[in-house]
C-alpha atoms as a PDB file:
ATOM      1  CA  UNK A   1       0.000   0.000   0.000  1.00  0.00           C
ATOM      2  CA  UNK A   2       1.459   3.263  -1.051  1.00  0.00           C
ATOM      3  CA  UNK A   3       2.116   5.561   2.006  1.00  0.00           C
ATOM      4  CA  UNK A   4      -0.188   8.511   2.423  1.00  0.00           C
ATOM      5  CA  UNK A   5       0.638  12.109   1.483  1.00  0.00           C
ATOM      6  CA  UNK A   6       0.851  15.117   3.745  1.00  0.00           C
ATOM      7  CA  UNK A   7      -0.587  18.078   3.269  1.00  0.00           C
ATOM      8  CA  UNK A   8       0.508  20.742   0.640  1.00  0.00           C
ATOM      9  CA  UNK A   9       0.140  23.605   3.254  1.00  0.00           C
ATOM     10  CA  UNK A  10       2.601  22.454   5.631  1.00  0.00           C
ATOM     11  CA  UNK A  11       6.755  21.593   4.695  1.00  0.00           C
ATOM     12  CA  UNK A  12       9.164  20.646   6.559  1.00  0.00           C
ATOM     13  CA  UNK A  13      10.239  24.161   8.430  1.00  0.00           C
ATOM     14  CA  UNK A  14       6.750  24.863   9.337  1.00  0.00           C
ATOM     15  CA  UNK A  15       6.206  21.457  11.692  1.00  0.00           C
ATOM     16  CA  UNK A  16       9.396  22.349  13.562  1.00  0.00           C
ATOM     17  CA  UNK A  17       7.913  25.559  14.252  1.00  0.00           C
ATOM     18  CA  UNK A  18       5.089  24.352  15.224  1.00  0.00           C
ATOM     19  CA  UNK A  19       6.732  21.631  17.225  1.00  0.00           C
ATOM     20  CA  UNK A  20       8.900  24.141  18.924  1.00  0.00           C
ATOM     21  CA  UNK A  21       5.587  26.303  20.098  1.00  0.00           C
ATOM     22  CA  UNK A  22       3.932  23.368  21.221  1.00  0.00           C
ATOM     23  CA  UNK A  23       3.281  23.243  25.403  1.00  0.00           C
ATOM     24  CA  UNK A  24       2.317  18.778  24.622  1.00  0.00           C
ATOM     25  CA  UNK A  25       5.333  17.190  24.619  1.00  0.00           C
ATOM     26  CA  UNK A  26       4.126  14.335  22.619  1.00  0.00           C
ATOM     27  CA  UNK A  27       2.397  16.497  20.145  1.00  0.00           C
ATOM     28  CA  UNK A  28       6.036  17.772  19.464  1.00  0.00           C
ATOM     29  CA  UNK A  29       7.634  14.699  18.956  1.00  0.00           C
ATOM     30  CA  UNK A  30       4.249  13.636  15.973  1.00  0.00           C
ATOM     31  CA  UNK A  31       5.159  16.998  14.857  1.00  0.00           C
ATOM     32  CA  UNK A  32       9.271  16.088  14.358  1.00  0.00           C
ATOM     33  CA  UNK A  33       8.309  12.506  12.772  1.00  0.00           C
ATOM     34  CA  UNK A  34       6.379  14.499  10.550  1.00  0.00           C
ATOM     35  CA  UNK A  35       9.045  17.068   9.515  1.00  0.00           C
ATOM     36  CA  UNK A  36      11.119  14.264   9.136  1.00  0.00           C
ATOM     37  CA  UNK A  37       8.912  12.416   6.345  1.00  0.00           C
ATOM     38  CA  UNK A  38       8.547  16.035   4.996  1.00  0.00           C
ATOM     39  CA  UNK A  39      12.717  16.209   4.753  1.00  0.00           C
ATOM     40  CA  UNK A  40      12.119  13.215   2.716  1.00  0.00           C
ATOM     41  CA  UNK A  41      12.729  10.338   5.648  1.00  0.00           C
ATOM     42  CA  UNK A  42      10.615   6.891   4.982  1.00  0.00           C
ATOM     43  CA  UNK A  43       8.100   6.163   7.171  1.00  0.00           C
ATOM     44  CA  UNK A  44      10.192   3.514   8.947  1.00  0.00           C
ATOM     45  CA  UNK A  45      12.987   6.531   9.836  1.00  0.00           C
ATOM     46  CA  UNK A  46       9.652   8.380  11.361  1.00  0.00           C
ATOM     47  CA  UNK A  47       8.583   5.767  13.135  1.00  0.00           C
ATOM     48  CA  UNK A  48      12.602   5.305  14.578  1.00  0.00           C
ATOM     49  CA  UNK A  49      11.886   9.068  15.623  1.00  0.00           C
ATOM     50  CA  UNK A  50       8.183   8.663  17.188  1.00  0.00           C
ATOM     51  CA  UNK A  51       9.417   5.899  19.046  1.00  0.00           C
ATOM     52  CA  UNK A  52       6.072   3.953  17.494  1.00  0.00           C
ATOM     53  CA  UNK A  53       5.098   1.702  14.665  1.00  0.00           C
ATOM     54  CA  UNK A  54       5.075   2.599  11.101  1.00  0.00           C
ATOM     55  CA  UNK A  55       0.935   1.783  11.201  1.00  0.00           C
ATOM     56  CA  UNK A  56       0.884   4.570  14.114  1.00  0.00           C
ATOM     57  CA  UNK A  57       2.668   6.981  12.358  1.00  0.00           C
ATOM     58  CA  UNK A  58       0.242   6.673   9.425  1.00  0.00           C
ATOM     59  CA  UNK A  59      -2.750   7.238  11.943  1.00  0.00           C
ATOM     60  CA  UNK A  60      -0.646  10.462  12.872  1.00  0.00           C
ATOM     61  CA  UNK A  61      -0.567  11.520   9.078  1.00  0.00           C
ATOM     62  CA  UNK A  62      -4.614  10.556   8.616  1.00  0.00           C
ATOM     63  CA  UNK A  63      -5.076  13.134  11.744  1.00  0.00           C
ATOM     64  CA  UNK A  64      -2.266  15.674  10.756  1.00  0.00           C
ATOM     65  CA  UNK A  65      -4.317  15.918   7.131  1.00  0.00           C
ATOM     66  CA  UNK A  66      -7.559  16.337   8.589  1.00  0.00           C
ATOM     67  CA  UNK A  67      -7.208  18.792  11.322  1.00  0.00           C
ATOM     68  CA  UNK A  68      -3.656  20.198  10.719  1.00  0.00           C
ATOM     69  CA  UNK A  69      -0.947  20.364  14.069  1.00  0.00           C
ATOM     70  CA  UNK A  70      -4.098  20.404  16.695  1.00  0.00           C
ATOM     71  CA  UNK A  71      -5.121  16.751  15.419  1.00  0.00           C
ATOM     72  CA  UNK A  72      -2.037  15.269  16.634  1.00  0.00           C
ATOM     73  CA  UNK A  73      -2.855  16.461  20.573  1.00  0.00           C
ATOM     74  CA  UNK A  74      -4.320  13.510  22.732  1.00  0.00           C
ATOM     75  CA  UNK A  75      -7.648  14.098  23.570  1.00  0.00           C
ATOM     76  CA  UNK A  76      -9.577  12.535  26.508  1.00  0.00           C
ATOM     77  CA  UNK A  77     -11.005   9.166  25.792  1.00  0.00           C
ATOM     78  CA  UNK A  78     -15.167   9.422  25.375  1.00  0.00           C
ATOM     79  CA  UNK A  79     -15.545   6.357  27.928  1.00  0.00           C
ATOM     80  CA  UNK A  80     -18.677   4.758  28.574  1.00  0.00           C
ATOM     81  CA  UNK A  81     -22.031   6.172  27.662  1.00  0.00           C
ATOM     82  CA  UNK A  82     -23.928   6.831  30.825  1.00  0.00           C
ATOM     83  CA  UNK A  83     -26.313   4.143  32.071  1.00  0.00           C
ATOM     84  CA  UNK A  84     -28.966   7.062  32.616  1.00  0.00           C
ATOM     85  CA  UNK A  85     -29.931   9.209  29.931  1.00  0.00           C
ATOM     86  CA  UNK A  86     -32.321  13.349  30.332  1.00  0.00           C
ATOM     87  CA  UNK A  87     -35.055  11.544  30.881  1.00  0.00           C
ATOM     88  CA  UNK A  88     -34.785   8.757  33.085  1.00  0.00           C
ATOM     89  CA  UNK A  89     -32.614  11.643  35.413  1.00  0.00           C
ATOM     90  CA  UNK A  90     -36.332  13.436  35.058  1.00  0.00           C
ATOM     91  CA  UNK A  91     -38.296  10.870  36.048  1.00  0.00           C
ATOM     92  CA  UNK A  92     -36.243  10.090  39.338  1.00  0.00           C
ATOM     93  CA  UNK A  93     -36.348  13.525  40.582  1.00  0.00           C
ATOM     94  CA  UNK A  94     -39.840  13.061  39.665  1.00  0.00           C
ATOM     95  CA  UNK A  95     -40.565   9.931  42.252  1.00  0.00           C
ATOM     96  CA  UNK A  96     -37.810  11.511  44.636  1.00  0.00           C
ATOM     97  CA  UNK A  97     -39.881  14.858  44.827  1.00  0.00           C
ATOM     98  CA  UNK A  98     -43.119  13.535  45.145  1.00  0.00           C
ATOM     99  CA  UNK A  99     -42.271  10.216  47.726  1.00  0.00           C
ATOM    100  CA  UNK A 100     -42.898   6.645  48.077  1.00  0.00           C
ATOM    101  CA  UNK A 101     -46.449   5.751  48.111  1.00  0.00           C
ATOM    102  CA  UNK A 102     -46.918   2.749  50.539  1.00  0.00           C
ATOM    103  CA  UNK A 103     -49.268   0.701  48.965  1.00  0.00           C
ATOM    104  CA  UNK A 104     -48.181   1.150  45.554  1.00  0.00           C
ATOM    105  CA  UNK A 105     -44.222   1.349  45.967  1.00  0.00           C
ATOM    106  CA  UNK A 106     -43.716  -1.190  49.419  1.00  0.00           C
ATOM    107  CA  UNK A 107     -41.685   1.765  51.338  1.00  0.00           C
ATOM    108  CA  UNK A 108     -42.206   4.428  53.349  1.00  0.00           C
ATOM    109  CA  UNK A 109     -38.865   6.235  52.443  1.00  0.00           C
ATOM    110  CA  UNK A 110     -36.543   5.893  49.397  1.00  0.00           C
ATOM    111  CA  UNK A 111     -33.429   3.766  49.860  1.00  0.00           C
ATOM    112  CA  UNK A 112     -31.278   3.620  47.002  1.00  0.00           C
ATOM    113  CA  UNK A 113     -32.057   0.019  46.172  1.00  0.00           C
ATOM    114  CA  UNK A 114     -35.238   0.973  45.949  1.00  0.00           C
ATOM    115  CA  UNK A 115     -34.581   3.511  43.665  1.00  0.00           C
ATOM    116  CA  UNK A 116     -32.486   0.694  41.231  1.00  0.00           C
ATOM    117  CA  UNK A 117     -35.700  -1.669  41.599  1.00  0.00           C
ATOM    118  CA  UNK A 118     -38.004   1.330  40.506  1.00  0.00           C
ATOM    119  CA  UNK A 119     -35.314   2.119  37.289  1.00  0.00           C
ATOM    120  CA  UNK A 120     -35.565  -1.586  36.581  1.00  0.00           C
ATOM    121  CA  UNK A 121     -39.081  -1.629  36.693  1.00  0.00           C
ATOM    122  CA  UNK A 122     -39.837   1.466  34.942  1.00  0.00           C
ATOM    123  CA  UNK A 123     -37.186   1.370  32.136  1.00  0.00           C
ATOM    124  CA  UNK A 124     -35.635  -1.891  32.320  1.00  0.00           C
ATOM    125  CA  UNK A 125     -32.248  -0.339  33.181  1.00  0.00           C
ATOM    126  CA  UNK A 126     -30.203  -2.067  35.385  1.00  0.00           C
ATOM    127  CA  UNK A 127     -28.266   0.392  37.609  1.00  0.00           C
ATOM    128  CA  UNK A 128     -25.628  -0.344  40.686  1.00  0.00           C
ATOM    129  CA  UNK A 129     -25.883   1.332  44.066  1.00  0.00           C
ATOM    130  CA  UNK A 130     -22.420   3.080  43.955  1.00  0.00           C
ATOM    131  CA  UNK A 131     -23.570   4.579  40.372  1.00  0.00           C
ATOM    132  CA  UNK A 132     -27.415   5.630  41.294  1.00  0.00           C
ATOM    133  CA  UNK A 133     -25.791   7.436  44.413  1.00  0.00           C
ATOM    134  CA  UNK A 134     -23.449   8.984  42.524  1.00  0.00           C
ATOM    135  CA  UNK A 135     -25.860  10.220  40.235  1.00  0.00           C
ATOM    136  CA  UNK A 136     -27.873  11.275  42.849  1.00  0.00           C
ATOM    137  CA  UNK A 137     -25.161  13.183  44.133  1.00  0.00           C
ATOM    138  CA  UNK A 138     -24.550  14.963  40.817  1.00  0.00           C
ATOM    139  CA  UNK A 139     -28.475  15.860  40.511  1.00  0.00           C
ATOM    140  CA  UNK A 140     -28.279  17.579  44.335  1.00  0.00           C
ATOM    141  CA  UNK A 141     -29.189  14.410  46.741  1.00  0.00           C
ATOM    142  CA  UNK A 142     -27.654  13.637  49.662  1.00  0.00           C
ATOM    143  CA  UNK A 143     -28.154  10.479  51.636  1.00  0.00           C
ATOM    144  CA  UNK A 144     -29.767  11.302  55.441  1.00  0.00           C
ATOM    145  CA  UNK A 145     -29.393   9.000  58.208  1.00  0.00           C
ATOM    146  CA  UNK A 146     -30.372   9.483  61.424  1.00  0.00           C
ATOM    147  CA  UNK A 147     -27.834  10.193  64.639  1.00  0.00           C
ATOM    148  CA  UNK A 148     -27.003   7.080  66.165  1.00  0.00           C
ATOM    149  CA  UNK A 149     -29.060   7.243  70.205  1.00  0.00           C
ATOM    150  CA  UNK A 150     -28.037   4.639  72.580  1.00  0.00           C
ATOM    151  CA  UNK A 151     -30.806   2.159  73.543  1.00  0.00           C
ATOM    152  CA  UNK A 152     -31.400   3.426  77.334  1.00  0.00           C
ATOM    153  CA  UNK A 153     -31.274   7.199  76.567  1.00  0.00           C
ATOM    154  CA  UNK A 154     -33.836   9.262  78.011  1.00  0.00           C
ATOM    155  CA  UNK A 155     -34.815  12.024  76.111  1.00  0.00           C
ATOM    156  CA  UNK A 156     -36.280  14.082  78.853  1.00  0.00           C
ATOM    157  CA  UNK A 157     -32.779  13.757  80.589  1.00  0.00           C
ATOM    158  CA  UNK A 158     -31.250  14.796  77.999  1.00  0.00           C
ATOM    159  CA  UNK A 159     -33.386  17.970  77.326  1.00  0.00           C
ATOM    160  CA  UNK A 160     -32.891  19.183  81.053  1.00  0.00           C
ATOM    161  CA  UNK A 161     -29.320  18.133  80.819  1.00  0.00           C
ATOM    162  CA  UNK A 162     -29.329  20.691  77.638  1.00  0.00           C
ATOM    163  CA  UNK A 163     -31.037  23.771  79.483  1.00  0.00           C
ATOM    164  CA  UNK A 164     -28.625  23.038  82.497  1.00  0.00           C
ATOM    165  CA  UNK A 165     -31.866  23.761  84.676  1.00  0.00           C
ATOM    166  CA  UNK A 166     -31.442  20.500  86.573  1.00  0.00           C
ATOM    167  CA  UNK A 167     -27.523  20.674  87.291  1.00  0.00           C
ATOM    168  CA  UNK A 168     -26.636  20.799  91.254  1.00  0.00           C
ATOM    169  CA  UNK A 169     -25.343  23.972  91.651  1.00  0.00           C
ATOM    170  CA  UNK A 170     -21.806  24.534  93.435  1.00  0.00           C
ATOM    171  CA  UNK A 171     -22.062  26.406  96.839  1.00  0.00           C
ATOM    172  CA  UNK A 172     -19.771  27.015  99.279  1.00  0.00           C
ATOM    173  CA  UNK A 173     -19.472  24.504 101.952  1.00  0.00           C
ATOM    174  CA  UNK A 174     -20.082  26.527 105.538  1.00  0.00           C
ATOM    175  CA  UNK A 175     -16.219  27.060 107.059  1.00  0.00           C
ATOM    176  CA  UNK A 176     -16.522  24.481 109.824  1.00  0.00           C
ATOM    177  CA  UNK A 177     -15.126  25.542 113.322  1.00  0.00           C
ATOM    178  CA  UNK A 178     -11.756  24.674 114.881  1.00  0.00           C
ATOM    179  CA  UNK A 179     -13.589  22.524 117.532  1.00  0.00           C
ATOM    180  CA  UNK A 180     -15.696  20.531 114.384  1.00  0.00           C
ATOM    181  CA  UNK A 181     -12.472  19.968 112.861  1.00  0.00           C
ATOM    182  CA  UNK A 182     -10.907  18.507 115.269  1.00  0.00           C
ATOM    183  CA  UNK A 183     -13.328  15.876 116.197  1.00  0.00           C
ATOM    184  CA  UNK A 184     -13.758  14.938 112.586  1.00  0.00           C
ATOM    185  CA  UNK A 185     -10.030  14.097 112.308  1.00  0.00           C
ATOM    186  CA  UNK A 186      -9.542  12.868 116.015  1.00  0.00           C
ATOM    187  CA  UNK A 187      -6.834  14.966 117.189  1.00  0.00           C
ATOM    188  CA  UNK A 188      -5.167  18.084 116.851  1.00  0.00           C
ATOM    189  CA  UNK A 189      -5.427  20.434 114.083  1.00  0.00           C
ATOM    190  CA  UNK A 190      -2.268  20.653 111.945  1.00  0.00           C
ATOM    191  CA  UNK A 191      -0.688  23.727 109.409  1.00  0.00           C
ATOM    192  CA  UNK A 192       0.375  22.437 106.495  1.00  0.00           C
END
């Protein structure tokens, strides 16, 4: 297969520049393998100067055609579509915002597995609990719990304890006399 050409616009002196003023490392050395094949280098010499394979350097010539020195920059891999799409993030703020009925939904609160079981029911999409909680997160939820109370607490104790209406109060012990001192400790009175 013959090897591509690269574009008219661009020689040799003009991919070092642009090389030079990149601030992506390997965008600058595409751009050298390039000049190279512009200097009239094979694509085997390129690929010696990449560092890759002679098939990679063609992919670099496909991009450097099509979208000029910016089509050699890595760009951030797509990844996977999300599981959730506009309207099935609708439809849960929906159900979220209006509540669990009881006799139609089995709870009296939304727990994220219920939440997956209603997606599943409703669209037949099967969603984890790590990602429906983070996409609740990203639409504004947070997950409540309640404060951990030990078994025996009493709350009335603990809402006098709070106003600090029922806490003895410190006083002054009356200043005992000499004579009630003495027969408390059984003898003389000592200075320390």
């Amino acid at each position: 297969m013959p090897p591509l050409p690269l574009r008219v616009d661009f020689d040799a002196k003009k991919a070092r520049a642009a090389a030079r003023l990149s601030k992506d490392g390997p965008q600058a050395r595409r751009l050298l393998a390039l000049a190279a094949i512009y200097d009239g280098a094979t694509r085997s010499e390129a690929a010696r100067i990449g560092g890759v394979t002679v098939q990679i350097v063609r992919d670099w010539v496909e991009k450097f055609n099509k979208h000029g020195p910016e089509g050699l920059i890595d760009r951030k891999a797509p990844g996977k579509a999300p599981l959730l799409n506009a309207d099935h993030r609708k439809a849960l703020v929906a159900i979220i915002e209006s509540g669990p009925t009881p006799a139609i939904h089995g709870v009296v609160r939304w727990r994220i597995v219920d939440l997956c079981q209603w997606l599943f029911e409703e669209f037949r999409v099967s969603v984890s609990k790590q990602t429906l909680s983070r996409e609740l997160r990203s639409l504004g939820y947070r997950k409540l719990s309640a404060r951990p109370r030990h078994h025996a607490q009493k709350p009335e104790e603990a809402e006098a304890f709070k106003k600090g209406g029922s806490l003895p109060r410190w006083t002054r012990s009356p200043r005992l006399s000499r004579a009630a001192l003495r027969s408390k400790s059984g003898g003389p009175m000592k200075r320390v």
